[in-house]
Protein backbone atom coordinates (compact mmCIF):
# COMPACT_ATOMS: atom_id res chain seq x y z
CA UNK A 1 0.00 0.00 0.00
CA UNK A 2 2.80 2.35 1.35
CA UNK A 3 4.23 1.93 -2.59
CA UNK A 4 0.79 2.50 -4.61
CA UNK A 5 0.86 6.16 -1.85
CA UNK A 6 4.15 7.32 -3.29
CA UNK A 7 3.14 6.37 -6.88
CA UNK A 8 0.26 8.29 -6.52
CA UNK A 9 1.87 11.24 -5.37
CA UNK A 10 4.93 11.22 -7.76
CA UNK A 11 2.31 10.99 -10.43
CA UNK A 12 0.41 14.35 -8.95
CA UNK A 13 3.59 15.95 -8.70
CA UNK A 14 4.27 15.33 -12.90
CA UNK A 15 0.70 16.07 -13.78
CA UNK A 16 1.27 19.85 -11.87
CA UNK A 17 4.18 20.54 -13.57
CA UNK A 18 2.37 19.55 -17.05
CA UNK A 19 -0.63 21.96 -16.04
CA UNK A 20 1.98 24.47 -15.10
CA UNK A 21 3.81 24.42 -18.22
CA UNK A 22 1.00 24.57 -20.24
CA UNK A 23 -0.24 27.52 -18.81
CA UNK A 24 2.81 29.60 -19.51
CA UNK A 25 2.70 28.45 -23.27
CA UNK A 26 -0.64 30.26 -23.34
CA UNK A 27 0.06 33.53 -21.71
CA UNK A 28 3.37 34.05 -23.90
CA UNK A 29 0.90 33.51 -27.21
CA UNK A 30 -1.48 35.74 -25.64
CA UNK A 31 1.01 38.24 -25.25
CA UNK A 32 2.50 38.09 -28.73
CA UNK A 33 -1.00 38.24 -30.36
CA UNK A 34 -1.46 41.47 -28.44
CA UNK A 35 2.17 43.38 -29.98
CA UNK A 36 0.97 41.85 -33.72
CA UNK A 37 -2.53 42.93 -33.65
CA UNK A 38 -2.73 45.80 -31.71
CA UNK A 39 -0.10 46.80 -29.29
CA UNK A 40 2.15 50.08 -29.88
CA UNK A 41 3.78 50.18 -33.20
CA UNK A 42 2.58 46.97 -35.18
CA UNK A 43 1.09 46.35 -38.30
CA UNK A 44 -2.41 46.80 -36.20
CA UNK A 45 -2.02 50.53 -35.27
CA UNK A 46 -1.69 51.75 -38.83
CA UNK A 47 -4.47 49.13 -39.64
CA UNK A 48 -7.35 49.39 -37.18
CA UNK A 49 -9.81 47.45 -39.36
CA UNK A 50 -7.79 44.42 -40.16
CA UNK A 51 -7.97 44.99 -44.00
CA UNK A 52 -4.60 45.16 -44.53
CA UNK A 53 -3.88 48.19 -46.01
CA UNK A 54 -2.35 51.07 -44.09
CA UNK A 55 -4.07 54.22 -43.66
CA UNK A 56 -3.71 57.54 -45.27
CA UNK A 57 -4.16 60.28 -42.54
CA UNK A 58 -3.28 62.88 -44.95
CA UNK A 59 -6.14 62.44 -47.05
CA UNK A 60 -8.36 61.95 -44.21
CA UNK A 61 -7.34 64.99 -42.55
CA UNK A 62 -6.39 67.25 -45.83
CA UNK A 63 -8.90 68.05 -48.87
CA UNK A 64 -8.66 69.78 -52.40
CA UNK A 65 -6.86 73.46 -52.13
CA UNK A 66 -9.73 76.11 -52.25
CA UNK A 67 -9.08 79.07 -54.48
CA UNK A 68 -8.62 82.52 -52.47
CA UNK A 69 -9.50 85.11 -54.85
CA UNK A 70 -12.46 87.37 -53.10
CA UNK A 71 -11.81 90.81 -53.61
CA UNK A 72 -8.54 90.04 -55.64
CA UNK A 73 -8.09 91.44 -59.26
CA UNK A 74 -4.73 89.67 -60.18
CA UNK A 75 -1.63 87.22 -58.21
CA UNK A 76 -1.92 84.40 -56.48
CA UNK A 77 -4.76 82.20 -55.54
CA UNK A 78 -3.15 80.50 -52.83
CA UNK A 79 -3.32 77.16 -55.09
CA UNK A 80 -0.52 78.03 -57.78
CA UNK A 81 -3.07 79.72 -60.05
CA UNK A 82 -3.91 82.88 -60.61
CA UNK A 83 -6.71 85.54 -59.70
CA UNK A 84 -6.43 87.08 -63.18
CA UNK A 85 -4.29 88.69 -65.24
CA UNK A 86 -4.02 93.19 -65.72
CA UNK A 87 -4.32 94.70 -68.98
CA UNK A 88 -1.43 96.37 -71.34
CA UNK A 89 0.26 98.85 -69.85
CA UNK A 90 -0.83 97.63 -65.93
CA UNK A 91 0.89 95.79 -63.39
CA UNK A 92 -0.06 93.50 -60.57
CA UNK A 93 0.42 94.74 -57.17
CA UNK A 94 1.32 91.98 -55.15
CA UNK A 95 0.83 92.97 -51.88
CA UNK A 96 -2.84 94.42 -52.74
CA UNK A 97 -3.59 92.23 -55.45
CA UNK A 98 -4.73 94.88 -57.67
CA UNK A 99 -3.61 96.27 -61.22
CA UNK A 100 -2.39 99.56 -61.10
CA UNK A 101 -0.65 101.66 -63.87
CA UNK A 102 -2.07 104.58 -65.71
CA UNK A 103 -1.79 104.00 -69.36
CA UNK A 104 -4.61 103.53 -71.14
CA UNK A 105 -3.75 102.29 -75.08
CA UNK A 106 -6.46 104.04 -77.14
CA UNK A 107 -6.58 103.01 -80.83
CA UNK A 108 -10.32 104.20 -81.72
CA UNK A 109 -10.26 104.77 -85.60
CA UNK A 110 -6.36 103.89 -85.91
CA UNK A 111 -5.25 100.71 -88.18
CA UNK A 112 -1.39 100.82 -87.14
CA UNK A 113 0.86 102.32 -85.02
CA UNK A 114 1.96 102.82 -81.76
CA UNK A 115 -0.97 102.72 -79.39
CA UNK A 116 0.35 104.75 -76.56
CA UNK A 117 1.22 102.88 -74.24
CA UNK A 118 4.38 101.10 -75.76
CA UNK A 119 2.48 98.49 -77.47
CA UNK A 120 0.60 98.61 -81.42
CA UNK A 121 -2.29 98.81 -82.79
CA UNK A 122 -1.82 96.94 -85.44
CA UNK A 123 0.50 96.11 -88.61
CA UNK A 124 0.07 96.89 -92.32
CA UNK A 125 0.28 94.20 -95.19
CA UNK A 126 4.09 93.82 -96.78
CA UNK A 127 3.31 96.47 -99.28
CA UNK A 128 2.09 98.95 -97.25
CA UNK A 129 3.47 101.69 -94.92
CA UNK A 130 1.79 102.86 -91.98
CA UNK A 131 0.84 106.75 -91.95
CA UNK A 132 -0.65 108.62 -89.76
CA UNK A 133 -1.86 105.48 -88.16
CA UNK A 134 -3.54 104.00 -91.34
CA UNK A 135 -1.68 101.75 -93.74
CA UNK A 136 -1.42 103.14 -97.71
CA UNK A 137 0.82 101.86 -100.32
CA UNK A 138 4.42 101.76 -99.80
CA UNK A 139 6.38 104.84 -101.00
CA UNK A 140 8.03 104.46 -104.01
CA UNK A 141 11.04 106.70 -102.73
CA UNK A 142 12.06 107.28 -106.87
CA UNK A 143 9.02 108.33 -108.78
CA UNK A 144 9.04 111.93 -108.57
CA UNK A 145 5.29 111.77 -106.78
CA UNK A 146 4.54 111.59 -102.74
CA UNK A 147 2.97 108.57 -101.70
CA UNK A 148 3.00 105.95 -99.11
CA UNK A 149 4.59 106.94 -96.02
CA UNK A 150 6.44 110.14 -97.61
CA UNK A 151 5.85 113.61 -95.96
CA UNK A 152 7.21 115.08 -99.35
CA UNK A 153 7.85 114.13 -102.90
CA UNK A 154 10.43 111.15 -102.04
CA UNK A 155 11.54 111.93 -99.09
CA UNK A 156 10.69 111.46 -94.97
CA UNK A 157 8.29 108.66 -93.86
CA UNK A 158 10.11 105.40 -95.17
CA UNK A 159 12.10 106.97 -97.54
CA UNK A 160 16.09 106.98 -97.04
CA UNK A 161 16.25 110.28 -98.35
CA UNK A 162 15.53 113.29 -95.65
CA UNK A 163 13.65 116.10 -96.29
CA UNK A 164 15.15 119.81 -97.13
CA UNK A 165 14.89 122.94 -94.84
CA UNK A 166 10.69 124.04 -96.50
CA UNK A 167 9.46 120.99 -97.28
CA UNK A 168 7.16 118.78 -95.47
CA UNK A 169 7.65 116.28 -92.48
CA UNK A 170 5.48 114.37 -89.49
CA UNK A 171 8.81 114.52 -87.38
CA UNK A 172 12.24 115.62 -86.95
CA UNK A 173 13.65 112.38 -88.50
CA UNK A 174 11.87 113.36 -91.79
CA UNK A 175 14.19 116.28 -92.10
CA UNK A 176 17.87 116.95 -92.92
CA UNK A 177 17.82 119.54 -90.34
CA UNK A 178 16.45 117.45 -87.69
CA UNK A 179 13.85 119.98 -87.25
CA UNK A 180 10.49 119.77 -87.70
CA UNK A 181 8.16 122.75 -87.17
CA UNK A 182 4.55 122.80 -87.94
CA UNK A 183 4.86 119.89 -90.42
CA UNK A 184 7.67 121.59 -92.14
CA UNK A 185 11.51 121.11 -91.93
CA UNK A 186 13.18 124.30 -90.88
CA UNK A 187 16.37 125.14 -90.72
CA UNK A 188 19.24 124.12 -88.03
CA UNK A 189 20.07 127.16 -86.12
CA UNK A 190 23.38 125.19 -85.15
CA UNK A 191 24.26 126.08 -88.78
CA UNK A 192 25.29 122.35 -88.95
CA UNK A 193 22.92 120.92 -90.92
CA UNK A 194 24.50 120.68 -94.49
CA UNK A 195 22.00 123.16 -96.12
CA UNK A 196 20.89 126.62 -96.24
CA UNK A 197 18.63 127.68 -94.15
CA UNK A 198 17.47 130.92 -91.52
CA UNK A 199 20.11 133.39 -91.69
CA UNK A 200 22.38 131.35 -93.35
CA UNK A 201 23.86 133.63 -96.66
CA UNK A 202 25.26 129.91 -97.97
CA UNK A 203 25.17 126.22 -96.84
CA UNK A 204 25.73 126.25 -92.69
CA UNK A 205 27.66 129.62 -92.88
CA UNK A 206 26.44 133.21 -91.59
């Protein structure tokens, strides 16, 4: 009998060491589970769902950019675009956002030419000169007739030829003189201008 007693209890002894065993086995998977699915920093905390994919809290949080433009007239829109755009002869103000300048181009009834303001109004066709902000044929330069751009009988206006002290001219580059009076070249008071003129008894001399 006294043997069956210690067989008995050497047998309890190896079944509570099993039972003991086992248990630890189960809280070290427990703990492991917790770190993969959910514990700081795992696959779980960018993945609350269990889907698999990983979050974008930038486009959650984030949305399309939202034009600022209310009571703008030109710059930026706070998007990289633009609030609009200032006419010829304007400029964008970037710290108001507003065009300012002060040139108005004004080509009402004009077919070429400068428009005031630095820009044109418009070009003439290949045979054609513009005059007095309307295009006419070219000037022949060589036919003994004004036409086209000339401000006298082949000379001024396109011609290479410049115009003598009494005849007629738009500006001073039509004349030899380099004056321009009243629509007529006058005479160089410098006495320098290779022809008679004023005063002058003979060609640039008193």
């Amino acid at each position: 009998m006294a043997s069956n007693a210690r067989l008995d209890a050497v047998l309890g002894m190896a079944l509570a060491a099993a039972v003991a065993v086992a248990g630890l086995g189960a809280a070290s998977c427990s703990l492991g589970g917790g770190a993969a699915d959910g514990g700081g920093g795992g696959e779980g905390a960018d993945d609350p769902g269990g889907t698999g994919e990983v979050a974008d809290l930038g486009e959650e949080t984030g949305g399309p950019c939202e034009p600022q433009c209310d009571g703008k007239e030109c710059g930026d829109d706070g998007c990289g675009g633009s609030c609009g755009e200032c006419g010829e002869g304007w400029t964008c103000n970037k710290y108001l956002n507003r065009c300012a300048g002060g040139c108005e181009p004004d080509c009402t009834g004009w077919e070429c030419g400068d428009n005031g303001c630095g820009g044109s109004c418009g070009g003439c066709g290949p045979d054609e000169d513009c005059v007095d902000h309307a295009c006419a044929p070219r000037a022949n330069c060589a036919d003994g007739a004004r036409n086209g751009s000339e401000t006298d009988v082949d000379c001024g206006g396109a011609c290479p030829d410049k115009c003598a002290v009494g005849q007629g001219c738009g500006a001073a580059k039509d004349c030899g003189s380099g004056r321009c009076e009243g629509g007529t070249c006058e005479a160089d008071l410098s006495c320098k201008d290779g022809q008679k003129g004023g005063d002058e008894t003979d060609v640039d001399c008193p």
